[in-house]
C-alpha atoms as a PDB file:
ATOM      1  CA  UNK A   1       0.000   0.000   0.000  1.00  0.00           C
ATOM      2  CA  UNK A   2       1.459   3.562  -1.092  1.00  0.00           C
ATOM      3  CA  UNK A   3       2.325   6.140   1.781  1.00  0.00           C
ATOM      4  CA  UNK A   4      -0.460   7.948   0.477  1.00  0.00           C
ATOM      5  CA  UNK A   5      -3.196   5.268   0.736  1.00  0.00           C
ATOM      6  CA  UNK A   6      -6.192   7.253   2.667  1.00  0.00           C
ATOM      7  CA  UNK A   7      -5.785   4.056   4.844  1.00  0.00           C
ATOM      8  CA  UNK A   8      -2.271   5.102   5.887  1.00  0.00           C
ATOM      9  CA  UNK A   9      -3.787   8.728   6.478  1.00  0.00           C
ATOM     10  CA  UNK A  10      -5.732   7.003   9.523  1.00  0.00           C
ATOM     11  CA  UNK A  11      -5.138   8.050  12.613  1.00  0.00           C
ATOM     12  CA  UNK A  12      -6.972   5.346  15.520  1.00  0.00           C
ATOM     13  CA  UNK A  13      -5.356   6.950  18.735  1.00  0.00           C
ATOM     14  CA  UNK A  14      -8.134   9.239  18.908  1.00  0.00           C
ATOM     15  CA  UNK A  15     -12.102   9.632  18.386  1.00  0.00           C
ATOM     16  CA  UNK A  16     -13.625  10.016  14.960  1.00  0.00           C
ATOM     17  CA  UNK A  17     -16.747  12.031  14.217  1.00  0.00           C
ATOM     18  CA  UNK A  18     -17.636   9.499  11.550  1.00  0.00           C
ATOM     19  CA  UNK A  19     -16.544   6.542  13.200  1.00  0.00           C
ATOM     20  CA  UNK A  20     -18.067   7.567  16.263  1.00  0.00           C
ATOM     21  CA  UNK A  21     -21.499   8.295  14.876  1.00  0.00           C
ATOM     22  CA  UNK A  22     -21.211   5.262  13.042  1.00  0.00           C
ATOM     23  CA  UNK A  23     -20.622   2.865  16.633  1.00  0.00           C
ATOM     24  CA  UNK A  24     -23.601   5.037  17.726  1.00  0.00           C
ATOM     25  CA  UNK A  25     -26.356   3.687  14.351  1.00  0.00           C
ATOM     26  CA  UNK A  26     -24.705   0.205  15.051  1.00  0.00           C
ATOM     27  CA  UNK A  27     -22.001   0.167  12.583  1.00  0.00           C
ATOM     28  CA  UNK A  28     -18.710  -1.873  12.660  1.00  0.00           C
ATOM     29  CA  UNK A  29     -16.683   0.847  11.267  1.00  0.00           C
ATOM     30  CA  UNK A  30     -15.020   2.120  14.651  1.00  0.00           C
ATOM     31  CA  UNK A  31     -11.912   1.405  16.322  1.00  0.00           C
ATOM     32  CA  UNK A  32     -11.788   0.588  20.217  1.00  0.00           C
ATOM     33  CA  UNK A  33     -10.918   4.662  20.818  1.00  0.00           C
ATOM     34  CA  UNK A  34     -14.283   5.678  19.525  1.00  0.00           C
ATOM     35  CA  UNK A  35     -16.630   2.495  21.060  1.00  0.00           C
ATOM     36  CA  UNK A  36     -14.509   3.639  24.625  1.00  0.00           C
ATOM     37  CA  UNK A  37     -15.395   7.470  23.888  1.00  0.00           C
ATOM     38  CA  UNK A  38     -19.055   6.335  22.801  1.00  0.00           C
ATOM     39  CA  UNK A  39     -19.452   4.311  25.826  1.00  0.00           C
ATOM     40  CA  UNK A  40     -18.294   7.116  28.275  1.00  0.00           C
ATOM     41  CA  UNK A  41     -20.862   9.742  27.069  1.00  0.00           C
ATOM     42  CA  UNK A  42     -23.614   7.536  26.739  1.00  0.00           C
ATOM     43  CA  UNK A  43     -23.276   7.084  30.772  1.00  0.00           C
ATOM     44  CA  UNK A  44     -22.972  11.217  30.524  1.00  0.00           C
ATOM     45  CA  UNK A  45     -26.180  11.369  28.125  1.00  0.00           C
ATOM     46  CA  UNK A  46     -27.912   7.970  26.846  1.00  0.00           C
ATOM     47  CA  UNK A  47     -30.089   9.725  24.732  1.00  0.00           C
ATOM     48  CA  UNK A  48     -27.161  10.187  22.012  1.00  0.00           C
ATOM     49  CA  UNK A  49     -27.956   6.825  20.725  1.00  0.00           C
ATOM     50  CA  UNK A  50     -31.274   8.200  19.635  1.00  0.00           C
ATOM     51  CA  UNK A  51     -30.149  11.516  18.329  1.00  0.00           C
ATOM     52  CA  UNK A  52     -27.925   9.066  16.000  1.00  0.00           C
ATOM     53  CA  UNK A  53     -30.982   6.769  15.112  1.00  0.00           C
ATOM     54  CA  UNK A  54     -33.481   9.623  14.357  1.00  0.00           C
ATOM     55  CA  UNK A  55     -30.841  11.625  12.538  1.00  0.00           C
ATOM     56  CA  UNK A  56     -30.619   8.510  10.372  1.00  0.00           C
ATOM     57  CA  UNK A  57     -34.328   8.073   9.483  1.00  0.00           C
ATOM     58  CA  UNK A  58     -34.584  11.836   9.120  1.00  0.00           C
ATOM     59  CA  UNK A  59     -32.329  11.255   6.592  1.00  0.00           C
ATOM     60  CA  UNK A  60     -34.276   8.610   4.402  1.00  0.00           C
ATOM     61  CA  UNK A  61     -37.459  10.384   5.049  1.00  0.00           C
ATOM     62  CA  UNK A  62     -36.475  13.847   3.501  1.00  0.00           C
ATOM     63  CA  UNK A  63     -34.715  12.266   0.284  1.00  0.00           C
ATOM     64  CA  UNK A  64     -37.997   9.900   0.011  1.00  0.00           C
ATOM     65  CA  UNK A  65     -40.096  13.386   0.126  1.00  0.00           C
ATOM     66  CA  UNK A  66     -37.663  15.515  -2.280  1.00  0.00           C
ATOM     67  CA  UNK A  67     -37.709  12.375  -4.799  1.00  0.00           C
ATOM     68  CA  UNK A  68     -41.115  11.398  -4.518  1.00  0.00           C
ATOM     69  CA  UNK A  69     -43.329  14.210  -3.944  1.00  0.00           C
ATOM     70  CA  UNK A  70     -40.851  16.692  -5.342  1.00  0.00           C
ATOM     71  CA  UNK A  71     -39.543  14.764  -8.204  1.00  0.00           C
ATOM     72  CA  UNK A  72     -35.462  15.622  -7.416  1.00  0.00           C
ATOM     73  CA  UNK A  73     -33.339  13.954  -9.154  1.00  0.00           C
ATOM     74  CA  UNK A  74     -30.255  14.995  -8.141  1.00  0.00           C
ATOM     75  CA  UNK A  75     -28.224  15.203  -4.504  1.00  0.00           C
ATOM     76  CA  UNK A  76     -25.174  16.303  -3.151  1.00  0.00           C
ATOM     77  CA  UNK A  77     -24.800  15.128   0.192  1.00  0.00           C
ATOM     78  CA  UNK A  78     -21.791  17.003   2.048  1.00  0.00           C
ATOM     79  CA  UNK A  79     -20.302  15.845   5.209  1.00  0.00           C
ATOM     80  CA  UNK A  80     -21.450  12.082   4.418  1.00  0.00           C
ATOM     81  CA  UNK A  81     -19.530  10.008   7.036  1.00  0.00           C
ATOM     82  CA  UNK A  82     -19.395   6.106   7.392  1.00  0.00           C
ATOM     83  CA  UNK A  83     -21.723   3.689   4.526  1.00  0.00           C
ATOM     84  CA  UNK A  84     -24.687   2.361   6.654  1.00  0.00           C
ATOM     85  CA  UNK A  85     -28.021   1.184   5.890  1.00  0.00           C
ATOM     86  CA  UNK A  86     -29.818   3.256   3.551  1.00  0.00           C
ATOM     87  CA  UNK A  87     -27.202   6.081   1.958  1.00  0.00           C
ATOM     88  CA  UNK A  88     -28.516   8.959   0.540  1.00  0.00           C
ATOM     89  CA  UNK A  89     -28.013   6.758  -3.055  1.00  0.00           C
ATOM     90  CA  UNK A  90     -29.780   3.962  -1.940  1.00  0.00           C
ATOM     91  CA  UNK A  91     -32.924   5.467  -0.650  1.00  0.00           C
ATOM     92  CA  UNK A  92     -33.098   8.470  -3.887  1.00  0.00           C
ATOM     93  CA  UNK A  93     -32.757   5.573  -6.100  1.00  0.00           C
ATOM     94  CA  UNK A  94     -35.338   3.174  -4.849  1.00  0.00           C
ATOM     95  CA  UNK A  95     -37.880   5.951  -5.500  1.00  0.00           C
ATOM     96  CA  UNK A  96     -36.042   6.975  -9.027  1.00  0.00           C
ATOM     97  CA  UNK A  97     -33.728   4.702 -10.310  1.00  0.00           C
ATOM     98  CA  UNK A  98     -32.567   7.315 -12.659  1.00  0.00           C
ATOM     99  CA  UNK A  99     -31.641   9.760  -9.898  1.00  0.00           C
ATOM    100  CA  UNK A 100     -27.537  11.161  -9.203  1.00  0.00           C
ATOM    101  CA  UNK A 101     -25.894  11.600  -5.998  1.00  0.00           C
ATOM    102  CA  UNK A 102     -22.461  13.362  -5.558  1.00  0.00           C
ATOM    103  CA  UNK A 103     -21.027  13.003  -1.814  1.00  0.00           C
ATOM    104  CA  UNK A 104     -18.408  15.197   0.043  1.00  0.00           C
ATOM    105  CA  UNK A 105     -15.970  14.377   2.343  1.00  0.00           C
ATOM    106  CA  UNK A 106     -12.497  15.266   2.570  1.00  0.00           C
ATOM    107  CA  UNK A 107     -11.697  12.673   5.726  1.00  0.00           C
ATOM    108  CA  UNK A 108      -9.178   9.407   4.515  1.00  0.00           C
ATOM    109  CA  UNK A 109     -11.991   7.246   6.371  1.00  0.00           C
ATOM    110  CA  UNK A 110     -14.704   7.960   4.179  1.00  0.00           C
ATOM    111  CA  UNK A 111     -12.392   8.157   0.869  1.00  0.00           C
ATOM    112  CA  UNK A 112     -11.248   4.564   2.120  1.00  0.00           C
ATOM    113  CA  UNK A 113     -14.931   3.529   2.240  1.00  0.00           C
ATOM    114  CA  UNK A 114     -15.617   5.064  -0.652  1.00  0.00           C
ATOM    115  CA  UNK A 115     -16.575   2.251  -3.445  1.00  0.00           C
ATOM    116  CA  UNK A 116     -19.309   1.401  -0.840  1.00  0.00           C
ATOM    117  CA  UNK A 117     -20.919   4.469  -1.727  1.00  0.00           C
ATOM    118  CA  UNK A 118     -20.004   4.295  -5.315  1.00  0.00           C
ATOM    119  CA  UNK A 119     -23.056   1.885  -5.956  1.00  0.00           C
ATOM    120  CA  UNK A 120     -25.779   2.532  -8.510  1.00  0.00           C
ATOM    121  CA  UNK A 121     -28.669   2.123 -10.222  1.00  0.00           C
ATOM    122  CA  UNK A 122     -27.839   1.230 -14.064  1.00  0.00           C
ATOM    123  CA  UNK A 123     -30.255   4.568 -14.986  1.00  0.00           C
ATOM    124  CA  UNK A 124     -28.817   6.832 -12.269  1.00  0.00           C
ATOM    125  CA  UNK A 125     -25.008   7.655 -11.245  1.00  0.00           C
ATOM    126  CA  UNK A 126     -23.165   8.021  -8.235  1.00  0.00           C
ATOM    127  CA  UNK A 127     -20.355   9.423  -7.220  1.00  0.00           C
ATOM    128  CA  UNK A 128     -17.446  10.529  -4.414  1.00  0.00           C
ATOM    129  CA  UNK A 129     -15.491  13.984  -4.019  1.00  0.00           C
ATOM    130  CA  UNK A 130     -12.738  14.004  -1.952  1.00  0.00           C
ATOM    131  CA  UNK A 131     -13.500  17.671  -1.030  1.00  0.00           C
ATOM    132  CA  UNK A 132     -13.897  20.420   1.436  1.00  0.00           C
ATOM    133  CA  UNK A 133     -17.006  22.245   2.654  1.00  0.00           C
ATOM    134  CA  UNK A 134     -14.939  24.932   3.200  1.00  0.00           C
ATOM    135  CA  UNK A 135     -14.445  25.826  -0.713  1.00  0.00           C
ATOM    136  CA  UNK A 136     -18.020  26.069  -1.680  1.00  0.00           C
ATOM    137  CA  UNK A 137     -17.293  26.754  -4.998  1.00  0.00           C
ATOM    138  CA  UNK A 138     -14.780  24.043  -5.451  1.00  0.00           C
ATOM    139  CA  UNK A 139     -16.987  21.673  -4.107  1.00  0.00           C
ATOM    140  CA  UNK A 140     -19.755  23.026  -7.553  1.00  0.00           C
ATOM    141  CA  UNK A 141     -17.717  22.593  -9.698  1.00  0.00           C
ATOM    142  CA  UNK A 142     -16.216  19.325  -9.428  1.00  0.00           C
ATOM    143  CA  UNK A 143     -19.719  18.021  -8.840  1.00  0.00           C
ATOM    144  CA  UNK A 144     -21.017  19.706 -11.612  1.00  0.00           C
ATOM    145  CA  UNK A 145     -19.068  16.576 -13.548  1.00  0.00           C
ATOM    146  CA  UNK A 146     -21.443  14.453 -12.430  1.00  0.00           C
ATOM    147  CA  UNK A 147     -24.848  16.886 -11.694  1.00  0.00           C
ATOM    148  CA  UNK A 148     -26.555  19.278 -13.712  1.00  0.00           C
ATOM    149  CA  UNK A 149     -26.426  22.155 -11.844  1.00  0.00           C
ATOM    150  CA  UNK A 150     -29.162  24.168 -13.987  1.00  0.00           C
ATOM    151  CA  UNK A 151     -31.756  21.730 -12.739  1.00  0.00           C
ATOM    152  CA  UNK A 152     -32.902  21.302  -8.955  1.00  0.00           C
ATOM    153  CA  UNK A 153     -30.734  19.493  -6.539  1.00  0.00           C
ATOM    154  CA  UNK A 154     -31.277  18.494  -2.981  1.00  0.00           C
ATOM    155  CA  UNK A 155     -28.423  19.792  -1.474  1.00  0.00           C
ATOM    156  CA  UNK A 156     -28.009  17.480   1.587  1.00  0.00           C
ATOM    157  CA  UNK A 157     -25.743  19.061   4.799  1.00  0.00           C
ATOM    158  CA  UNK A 158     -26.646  15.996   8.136  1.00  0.00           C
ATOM    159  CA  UNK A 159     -24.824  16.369  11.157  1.00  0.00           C
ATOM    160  CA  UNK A 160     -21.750  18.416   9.775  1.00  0.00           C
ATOM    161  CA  UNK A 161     -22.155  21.947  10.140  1.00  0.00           C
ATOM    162  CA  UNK A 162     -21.527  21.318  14.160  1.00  0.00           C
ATOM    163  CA  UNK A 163     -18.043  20.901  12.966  1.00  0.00           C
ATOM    164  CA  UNK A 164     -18.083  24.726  11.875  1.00  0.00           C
ATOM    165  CA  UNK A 165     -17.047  26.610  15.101  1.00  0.00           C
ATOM    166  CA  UNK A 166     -18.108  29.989  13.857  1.00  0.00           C
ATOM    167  CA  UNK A 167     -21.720  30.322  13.343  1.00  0.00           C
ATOM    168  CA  UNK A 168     -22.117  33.128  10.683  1.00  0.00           C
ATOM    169  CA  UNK A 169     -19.013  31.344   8.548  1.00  0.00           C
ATOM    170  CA  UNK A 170     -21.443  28.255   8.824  1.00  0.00           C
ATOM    171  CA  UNK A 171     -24.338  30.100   7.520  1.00  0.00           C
ATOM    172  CA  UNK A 172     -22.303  32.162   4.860  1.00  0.00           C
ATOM    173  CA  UNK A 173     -20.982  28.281   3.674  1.00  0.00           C
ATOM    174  CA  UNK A 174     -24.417  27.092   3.401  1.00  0.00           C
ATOM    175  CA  UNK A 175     -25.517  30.543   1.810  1.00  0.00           C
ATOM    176  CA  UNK A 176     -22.629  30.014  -1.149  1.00  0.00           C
ATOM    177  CA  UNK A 177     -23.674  26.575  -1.737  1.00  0.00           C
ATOM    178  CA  UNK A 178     -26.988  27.562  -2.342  1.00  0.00           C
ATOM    179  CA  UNK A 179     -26.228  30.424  -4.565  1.00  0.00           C
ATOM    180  CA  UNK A 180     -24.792  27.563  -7.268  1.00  0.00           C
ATOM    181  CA  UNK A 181     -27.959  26.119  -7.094  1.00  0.00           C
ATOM    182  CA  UNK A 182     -31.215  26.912  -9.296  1.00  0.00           C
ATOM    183  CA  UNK A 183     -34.510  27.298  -8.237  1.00  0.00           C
ATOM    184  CA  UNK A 184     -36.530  24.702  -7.431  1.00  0.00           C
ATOM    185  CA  UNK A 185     -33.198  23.500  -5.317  1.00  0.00           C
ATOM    186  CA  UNK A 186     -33.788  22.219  -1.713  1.00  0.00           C
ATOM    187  CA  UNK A 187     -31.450  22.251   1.657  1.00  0.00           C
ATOM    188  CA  UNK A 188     -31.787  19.565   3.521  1.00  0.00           C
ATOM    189  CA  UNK A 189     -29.922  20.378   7.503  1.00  0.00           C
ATOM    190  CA  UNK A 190     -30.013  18.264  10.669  1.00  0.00           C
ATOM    191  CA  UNK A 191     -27.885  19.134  13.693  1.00  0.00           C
ATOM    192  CA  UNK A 192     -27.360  18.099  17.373  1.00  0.00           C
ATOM    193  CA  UNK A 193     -29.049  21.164  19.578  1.00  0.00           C
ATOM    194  CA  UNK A 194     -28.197  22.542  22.750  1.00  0.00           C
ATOM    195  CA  UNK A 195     -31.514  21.768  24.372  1.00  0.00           C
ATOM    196  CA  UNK A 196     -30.357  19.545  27.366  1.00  0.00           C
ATOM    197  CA  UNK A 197     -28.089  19.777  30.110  1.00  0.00           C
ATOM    198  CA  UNK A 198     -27.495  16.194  29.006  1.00  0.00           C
ATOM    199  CA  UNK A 199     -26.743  16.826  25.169  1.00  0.00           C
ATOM    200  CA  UNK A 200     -24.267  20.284  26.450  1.00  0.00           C
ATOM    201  CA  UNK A 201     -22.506  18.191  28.544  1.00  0.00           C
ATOM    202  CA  UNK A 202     -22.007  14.843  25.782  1.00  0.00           C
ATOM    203  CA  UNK A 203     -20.435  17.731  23.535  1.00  0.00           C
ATOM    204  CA  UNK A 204     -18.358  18.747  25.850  1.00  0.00           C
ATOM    205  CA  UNK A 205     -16.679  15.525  26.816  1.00  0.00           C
ATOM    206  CA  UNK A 206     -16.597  14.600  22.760  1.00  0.00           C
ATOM    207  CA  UNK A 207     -14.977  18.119  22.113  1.00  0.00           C
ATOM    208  CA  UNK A 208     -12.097  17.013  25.443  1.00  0.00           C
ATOM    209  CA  UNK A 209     -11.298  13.666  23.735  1.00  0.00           C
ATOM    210  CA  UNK A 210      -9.035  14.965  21.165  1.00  0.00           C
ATOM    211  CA  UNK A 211     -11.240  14.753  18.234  1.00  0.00           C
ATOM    212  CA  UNK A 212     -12.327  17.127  15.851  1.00  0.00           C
ATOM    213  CA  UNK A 213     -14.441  19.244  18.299  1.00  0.00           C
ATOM    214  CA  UNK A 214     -18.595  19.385  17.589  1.00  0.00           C
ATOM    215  CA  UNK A 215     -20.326  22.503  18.752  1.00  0.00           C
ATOM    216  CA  UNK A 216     -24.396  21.950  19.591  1.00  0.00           C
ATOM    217  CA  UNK A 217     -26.365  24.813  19.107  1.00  0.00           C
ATOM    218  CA  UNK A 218     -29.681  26.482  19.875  1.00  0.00           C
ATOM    219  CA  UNK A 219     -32.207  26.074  17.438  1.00  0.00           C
ATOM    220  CA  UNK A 220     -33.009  29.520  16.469  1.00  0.00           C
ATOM    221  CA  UNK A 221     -29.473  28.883  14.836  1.00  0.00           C
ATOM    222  CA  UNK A 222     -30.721  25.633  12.990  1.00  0.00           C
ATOM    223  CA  UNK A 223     -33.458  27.685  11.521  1.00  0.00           C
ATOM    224  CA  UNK A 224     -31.201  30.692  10.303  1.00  0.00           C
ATOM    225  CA  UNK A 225     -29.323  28.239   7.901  1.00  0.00           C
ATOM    226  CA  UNK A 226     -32.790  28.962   6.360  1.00  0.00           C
ATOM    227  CA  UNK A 227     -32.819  32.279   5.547  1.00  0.00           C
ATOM    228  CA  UNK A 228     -34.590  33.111   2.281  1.00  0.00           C
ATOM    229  CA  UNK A 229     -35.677  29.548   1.614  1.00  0.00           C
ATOM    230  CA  UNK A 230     -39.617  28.257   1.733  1.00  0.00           C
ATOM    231  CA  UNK A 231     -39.665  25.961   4.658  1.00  0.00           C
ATOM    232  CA  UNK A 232     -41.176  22.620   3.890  1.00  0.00           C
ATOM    233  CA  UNK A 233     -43.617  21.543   6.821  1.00  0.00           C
ATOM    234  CA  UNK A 234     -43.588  21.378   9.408  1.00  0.00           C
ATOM    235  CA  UNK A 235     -40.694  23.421   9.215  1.00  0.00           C
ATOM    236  CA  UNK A 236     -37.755  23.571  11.712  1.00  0.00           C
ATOM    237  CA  UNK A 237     -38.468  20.613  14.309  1.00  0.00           C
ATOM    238  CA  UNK A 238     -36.832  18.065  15.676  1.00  0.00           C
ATOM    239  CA  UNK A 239     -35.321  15.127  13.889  1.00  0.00           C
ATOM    240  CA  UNK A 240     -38.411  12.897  15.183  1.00  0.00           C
ATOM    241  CA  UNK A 241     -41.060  15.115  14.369  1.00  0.00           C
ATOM    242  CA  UNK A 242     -40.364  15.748  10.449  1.00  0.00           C
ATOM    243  CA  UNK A 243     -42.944  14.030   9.318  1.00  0.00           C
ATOM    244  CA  UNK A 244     -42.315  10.692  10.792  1.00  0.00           C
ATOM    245  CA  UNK A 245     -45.639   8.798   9.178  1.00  0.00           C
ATOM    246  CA  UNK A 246     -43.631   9.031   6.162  1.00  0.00           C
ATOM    247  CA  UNK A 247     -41.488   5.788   7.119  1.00  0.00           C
ATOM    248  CA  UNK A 248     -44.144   4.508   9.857  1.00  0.00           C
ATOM    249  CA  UNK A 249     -41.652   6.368  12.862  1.00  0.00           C
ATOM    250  CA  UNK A 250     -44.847   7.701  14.499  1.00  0.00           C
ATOM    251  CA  UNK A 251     -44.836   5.838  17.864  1.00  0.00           C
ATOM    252  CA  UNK A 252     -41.734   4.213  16.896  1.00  0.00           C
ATOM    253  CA  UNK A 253     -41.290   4.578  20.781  1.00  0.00           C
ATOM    254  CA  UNK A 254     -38.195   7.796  20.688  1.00  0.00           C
ATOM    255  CA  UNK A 255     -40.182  10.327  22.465  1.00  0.00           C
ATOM    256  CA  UNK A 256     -39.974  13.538  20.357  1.00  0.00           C
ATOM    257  CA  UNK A 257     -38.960  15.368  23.318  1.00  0.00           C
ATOM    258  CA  UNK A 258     -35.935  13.407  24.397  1.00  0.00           C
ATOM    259  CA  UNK A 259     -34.273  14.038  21.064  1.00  0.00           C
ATOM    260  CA  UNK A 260     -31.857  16.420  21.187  1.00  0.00           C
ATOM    261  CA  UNK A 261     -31.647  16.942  17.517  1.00  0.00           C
ATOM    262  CA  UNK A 262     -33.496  19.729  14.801  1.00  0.00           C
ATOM    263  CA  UNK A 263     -33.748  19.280  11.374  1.00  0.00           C
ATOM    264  CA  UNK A 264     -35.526  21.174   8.377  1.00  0.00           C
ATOM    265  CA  UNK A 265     -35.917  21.463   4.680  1.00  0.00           C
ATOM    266  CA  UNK A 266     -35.970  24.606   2.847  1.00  0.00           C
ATOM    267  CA  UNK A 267     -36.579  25.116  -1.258  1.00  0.00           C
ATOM    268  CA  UNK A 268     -35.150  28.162  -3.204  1.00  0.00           C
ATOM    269  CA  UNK A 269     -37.649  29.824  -5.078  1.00  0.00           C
END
């Protein structure tokens, strides 16, 4: 293996975001570090484990509404983490097997993973940047090689922008991404809130491990990333309560108050 294998760019002696989440969903993609970091604040906060879950089927649940109901076709997922059970890919192109994803990620643990996102459809394509949030318009137009960027696209940002200390360079990120979108375009956002004693003190034992720190914030926050777009309903809620009949969540048995977690989707007009 070359020295610059994005398996030799590993580094296991401390927590991963993506590995960590991915212990959290039930994954096998974690080293002992993460599972010993995961175990420690779910004795802080148990109710991580269902922020992860409901994060997840938020997930599947807004890309079954934008390529159903809206009739998307196209997504660029950025910040996509660890292959689990139904990718952004899998679930777009169950509903419309012609539809293309692009996903983002500039971490060596997701590039390493990569082919397993690389799957598709014979009608639709799929494929994997090795890129940075940070360059917007970098990020545009290499996936404008695989998207057509004059036609809506469901521009997909779960449990990343967390990972963006300051708050109005998150929202002026998001804001550029958007502005290389067309109308008809949706945002799709999820995010770990600070609204519980419980969930405040999870991120701050995460941010002390030594890995890439996560900041939780208020929700008012989580609904600025919105600015200027048409809210789907029900709007900005959390991860549980966006329209959980959709997948048959309702009464799933997470109580919509013990997650810790807001979500929305917003379309440019």
């Amino acid at each position: 293996m070359s020295d610059d294998s994005p398996r030799d760019r590993i580094d296991t002696s401390k927590p991963h975001s993506a590995r960590f989440w991915n212990y959290f969903v039930g994954g096998k993609d974690n080293y002992e570090v993460d599972r010993e970091i995961g175990d420690q604040i779910k004795s802080i906060f148990p109710g991580l484990v269902d922020v992860a879950v409901t994060s997840r089927r938020f997930l599947g649940r807004a890309v079954g509404h934008l390529a159903g109901e809206q009739g998307v076709r196209q997504f660029l997922d950025i910040g996509t983490g660890l292959p689990t059970a139904d990718n952004t890919h899998e679930v777009a192109q169950r509903v419309a097997p012609d539809a293309r994803i692009v996903y983002v990620d500039n971490d060596p643990i997701v590039l390493a993973h990569a082919n397993a996102l690389l799957t598709s459809t014979r009608e639709g394509r799929t494929a994997y940047l090795d890129a940075d949030l940070y360059d917007p318009e970098a990020v545009l137009k290499a996936a404008a090689g695989t998207l057509d960027l004059s036609r809506p696209v469901g521009l997909m940002i779960l449990n990343t922008l967390g990972h963006v200390a300051d708050y109005e360079q998150a929202r002026e990120l998001v804001r550029r991404l958007m502005a290389g979108l067309p109308s008809g375009s949706h945002l799709v956002i999820s995010d770990s809130t600070a609204t519980s004693e419980g969930m405040i003190a999870a991120s701050e034992a995460y941010n002390a491990s030594g890995a890439v720190p996560y900041y939780v914030r208020p929700v008012a926050e989580i609904a600025g990333f919105f600015d200027g777009l048409e809210l789907v309903e029900p709007g900005v809620v959390r991860v549980s309560e966006w329209r959980p009949e959709i997948s048959g969540d309702a009464g799933s048995g997470v109580g919509s108050d013990a997650v810790d977690a807001y979500c929305g989707v917003g379309r440019k007009a």
